[in-house]
N, C-alpha and C. Protein backbone atom coordinates (compact mmCIF):
# COMPACT_ATOMS: atom_id res chain seq x y z
N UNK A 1 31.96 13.93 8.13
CA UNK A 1 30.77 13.38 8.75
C UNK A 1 29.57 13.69 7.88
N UNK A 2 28.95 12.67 7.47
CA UNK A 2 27.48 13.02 6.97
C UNK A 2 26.45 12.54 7.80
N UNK A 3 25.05 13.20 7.83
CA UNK A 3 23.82 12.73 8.15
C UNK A 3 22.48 13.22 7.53
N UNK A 4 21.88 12.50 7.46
CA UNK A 4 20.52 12.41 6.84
C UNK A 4 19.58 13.99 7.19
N UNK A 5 19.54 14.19 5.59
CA UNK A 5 19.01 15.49 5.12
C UNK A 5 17.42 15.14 5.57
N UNK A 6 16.70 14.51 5.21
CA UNK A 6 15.44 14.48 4.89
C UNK A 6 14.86 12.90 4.76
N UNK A 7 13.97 12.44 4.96
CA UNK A 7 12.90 10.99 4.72
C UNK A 7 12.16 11.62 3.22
N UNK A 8 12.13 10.79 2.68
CA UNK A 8 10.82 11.32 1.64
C UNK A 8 9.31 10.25 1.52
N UNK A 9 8.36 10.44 2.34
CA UNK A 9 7.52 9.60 2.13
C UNK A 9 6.26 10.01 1.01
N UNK A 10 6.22 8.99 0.68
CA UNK A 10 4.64 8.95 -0.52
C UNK A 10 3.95 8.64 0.43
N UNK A 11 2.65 9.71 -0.23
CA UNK A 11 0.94 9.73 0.57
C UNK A 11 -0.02 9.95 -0.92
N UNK A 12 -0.89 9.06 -0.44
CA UNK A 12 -1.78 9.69 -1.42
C UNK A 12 -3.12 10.57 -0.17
N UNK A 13 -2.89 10.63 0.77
CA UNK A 13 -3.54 11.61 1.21
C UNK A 13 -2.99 12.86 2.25
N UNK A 14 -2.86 13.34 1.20
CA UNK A 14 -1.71 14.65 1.71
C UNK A 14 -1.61 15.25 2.93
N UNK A 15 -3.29 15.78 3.15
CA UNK A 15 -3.51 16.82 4.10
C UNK A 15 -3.47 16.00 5.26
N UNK A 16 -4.04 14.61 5.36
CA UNK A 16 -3.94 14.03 6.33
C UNK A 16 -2.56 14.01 7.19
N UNK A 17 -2.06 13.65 6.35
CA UNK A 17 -0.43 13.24 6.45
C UNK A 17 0.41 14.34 6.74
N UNK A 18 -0.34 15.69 6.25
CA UNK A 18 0.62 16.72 7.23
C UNK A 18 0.17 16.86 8.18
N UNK A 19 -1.34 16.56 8.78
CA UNK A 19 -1.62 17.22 10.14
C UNK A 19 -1.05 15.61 11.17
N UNK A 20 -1.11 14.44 10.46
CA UNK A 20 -0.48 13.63 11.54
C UNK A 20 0.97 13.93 12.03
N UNK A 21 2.18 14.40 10.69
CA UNK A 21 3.24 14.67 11.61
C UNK A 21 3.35 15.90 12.14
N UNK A 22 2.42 17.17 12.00
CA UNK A 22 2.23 18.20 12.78
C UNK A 22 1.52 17.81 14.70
N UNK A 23 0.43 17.32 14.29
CA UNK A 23 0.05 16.77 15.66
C UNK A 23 0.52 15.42 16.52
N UNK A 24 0.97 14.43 16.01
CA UNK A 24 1.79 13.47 16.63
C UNK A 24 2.81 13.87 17.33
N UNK A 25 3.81 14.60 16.28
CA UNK A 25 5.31 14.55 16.42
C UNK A 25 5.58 16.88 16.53
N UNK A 26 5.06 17.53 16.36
CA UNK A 26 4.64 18.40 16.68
C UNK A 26 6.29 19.03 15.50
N UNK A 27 6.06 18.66 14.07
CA UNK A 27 6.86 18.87 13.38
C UNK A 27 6.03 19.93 12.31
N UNK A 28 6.89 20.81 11.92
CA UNK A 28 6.77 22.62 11.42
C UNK A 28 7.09 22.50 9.80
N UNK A 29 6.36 22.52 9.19
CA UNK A 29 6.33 22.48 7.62
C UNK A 29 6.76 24.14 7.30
N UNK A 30 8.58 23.88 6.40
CA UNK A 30 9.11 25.19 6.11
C UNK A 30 9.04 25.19 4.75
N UNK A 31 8.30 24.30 4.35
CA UNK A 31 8.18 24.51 2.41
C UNK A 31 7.32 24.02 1.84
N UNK A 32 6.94 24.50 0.78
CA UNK A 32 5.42 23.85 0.10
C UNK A 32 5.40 24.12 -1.20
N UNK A 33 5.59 23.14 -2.24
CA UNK A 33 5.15 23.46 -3.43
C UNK A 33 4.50 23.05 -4.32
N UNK A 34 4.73 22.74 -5.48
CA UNK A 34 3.26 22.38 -6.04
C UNK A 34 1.76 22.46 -6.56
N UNK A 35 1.28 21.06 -6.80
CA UNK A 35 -0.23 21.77 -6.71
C UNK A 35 -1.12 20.09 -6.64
N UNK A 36 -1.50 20.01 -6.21
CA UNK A 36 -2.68 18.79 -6.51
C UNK A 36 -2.94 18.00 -7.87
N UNK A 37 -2.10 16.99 -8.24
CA UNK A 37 -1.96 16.03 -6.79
C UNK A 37 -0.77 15.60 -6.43
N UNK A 38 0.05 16.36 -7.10
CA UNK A 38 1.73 16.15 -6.83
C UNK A 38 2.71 17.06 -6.02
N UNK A 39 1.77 17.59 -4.92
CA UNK A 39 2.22 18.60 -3.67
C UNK A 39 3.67 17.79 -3.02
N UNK A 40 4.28 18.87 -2.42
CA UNK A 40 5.54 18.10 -1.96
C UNK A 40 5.94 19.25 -0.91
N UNK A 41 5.71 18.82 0.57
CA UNK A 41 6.80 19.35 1.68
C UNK A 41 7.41 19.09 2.34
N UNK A 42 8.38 20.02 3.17
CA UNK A 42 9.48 19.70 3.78
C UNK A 42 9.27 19.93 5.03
N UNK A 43 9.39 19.26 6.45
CA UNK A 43 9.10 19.89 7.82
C UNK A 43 10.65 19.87 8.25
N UNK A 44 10.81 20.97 8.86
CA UNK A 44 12.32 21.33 9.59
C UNK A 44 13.00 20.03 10.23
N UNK A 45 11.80 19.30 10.70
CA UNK A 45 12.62 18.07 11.53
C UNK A 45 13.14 16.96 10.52
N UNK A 46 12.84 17.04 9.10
CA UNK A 46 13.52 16.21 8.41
C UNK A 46 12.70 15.28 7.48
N UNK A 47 11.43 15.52 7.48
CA UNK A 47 10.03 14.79 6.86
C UNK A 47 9.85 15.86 5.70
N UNK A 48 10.11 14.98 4.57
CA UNK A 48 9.50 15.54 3.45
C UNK A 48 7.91 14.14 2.63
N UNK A 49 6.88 15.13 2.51
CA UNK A 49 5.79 14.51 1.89
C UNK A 49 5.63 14.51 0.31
N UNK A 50 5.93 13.06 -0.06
CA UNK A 50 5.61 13.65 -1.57
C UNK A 50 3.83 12.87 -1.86
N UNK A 51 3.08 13.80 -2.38
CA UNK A 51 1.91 13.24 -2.85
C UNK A 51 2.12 12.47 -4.24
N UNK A 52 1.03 11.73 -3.78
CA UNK A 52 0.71 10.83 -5.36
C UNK A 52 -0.64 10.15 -5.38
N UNK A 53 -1.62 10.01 -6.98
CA UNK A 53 -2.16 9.64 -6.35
C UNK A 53 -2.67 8.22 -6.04
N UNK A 54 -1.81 7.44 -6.41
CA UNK A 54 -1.94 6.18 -6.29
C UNK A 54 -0.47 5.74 -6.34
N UNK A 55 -0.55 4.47 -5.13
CA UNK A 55 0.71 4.15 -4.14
C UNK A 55 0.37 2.42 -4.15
N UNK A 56 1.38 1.55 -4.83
CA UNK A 56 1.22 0.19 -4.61
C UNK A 56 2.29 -0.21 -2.89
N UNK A 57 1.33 -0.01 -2.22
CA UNK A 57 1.68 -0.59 -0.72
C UNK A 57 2.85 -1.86 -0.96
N UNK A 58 2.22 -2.66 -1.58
CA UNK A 58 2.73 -4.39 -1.76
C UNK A 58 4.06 -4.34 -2.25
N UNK A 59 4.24 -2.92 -3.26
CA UNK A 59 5.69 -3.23 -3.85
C UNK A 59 6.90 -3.37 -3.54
N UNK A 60 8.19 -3.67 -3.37
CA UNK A 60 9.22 -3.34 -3.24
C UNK A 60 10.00 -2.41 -3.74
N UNK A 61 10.38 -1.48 -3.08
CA UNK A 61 10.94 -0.36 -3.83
C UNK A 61 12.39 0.34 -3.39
N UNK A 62 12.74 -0.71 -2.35
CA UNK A 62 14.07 -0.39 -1.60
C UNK A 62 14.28 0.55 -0.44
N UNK A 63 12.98 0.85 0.09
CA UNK A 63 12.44 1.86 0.87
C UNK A 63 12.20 0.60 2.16
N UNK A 64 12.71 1.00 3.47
CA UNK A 64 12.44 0.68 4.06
C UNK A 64 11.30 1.10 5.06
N UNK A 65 12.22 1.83 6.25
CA UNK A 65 11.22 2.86 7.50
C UNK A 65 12.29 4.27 7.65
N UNK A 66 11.21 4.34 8.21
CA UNK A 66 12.00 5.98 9.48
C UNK A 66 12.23 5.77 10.73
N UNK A 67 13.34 6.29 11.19
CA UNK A 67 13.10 6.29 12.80
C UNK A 67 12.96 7.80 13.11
N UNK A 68 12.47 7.89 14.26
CA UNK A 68 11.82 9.33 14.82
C UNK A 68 12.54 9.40 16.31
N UNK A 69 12.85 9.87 16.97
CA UNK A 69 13.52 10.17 17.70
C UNK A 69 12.41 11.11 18.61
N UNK A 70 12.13 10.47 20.08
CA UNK A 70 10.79 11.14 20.36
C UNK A 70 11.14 11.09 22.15
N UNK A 71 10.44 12.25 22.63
CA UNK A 71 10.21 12.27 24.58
C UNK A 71 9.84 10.72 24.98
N UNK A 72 8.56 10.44 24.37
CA UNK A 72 8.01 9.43 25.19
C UNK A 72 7.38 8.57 24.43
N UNK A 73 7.90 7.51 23.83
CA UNK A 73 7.92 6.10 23.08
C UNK A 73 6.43 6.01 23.18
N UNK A 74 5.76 5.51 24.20
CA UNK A 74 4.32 5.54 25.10
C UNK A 74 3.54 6.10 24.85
N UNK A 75 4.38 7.88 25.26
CA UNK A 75 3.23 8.39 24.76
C UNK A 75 2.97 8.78 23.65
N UNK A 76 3.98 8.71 22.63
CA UNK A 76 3.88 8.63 21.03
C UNK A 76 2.60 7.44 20.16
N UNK A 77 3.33 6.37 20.86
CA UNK A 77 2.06 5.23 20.62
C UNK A 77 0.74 5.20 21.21
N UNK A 78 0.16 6.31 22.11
CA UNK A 78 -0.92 6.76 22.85
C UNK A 78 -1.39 7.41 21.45
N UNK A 79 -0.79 8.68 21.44
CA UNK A 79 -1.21 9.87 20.53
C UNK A 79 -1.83 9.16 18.67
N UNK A 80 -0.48 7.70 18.14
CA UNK A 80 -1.27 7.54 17.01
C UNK A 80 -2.78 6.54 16.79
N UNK A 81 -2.86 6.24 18.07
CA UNK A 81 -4.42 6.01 18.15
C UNK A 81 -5.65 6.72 17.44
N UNK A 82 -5.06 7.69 17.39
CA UNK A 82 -6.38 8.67 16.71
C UNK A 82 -6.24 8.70 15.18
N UNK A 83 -4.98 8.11 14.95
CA UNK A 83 -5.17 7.91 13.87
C UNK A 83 -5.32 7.01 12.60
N UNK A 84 -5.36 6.38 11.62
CA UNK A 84 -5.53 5.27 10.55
C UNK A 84 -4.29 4.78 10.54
N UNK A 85 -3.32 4.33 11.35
CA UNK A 85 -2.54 3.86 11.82
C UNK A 85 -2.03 2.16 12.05
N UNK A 86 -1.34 1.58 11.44
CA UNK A 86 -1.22 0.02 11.72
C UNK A 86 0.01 -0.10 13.16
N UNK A 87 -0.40 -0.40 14.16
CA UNK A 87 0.84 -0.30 14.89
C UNK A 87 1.52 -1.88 14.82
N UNK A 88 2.40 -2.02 14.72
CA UNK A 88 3.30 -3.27 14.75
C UNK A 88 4.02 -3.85 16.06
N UNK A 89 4.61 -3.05 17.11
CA UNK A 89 5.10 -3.17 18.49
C UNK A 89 4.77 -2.20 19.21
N UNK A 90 5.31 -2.05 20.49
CA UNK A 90 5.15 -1.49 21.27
C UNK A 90 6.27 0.14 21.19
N UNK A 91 6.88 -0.28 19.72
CA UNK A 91 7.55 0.87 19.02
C UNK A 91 7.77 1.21 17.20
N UNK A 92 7.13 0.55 16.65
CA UNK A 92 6.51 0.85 15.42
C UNK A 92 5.17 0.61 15.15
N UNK A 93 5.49 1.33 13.71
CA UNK A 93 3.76 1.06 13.25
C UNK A 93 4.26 1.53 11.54
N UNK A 94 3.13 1.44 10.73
CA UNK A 94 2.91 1.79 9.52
C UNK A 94 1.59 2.81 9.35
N UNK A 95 2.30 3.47 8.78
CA UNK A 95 1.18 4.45 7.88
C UNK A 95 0.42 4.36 6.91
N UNK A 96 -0.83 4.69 6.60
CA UNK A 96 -2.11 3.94 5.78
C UNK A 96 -1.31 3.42 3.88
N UNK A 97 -0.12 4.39 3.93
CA UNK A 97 -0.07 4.27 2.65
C UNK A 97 1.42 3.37 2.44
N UNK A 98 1.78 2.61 3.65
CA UNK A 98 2.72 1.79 4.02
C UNK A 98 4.11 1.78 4.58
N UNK A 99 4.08 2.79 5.06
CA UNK A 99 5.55 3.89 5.42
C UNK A 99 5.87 3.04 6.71
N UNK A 100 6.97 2.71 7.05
CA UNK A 100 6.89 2.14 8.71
C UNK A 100 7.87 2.90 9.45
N UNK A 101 7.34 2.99 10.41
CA UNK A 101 7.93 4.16 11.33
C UNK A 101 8.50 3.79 12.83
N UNK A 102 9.76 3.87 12.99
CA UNK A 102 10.44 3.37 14.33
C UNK A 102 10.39 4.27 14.93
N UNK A 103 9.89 4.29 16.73
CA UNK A 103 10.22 5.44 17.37
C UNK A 103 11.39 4.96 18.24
N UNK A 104 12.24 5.84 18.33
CA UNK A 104 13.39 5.70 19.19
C UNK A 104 13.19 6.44 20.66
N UNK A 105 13.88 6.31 21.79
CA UNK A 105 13.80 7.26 23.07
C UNK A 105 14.48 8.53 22.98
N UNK A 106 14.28 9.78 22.95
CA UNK A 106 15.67 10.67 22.18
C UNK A 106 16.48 10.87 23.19
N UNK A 107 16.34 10.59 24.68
CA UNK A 107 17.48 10.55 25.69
C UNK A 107 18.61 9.28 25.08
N UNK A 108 18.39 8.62 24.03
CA UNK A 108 19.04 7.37 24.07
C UNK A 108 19.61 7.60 22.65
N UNK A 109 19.55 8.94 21.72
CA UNK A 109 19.40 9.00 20.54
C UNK A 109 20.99 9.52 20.38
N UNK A 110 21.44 8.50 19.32
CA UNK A 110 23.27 9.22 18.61
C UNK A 110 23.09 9.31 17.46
N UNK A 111 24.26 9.96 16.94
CA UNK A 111 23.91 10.80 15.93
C UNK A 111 24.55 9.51 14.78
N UNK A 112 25.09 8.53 15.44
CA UNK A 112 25.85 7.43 14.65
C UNK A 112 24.99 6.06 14.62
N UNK A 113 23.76 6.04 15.25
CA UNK A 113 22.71 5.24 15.55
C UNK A 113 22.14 4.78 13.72
């Protein structure tokens, strides 16, 4: 059986981008290295940030989304209000630097999903 180690998303604005999946998704950064502007961490729940500082949104790069696995779909899409956020449905959205992000229900969540 395998499953997914880690996401790796590009930001070109780092700090932002750790306090959104710290305060959104209430995810715990266990590694940090680096230095400005090519910082790179890892949060326990499976989000790794790589900085850069310039990110062509438009490109294709074989990168699709993430799904997140969350309490309350609702109130997930409540909470990214506060932030620079593109929402797309009533269960994704994209991140400023083009990342798109599925939330799933985690009562509904398999590990074969």
């Amino acid at each position: 059986m395998a499953k997914i180690d880690h996401a790796a998303i590009r930001t070109s604005s780092y700090e932002d981008a750790q306090k959104f999946f710290e305060d959104v998704f209430d995810m715990h950064i266990w590694r940090e290295i680096g230095e400005k502007p090519s910082r790179k961490c890892w949060f326990r729940e499976g989000i790794q940030l790589c900085e850069m500082e310039n990110i062509n949104i438009t490109a294709e790069n074989g990168y699709d989304h993430i799904s997140i696995a969350v309490d309350s779909v609702e109130e997930t899409m409540e909470k990214i209000k506060a932030y620079p956020v593109t929402p797309i449905n009533d269960h994704w959205f994209s991140l400023p630097d083009g990342t798109k992000i599925e939330l799933k229900l985690l009562e509904n969540w398999k590990v074969n999903d």
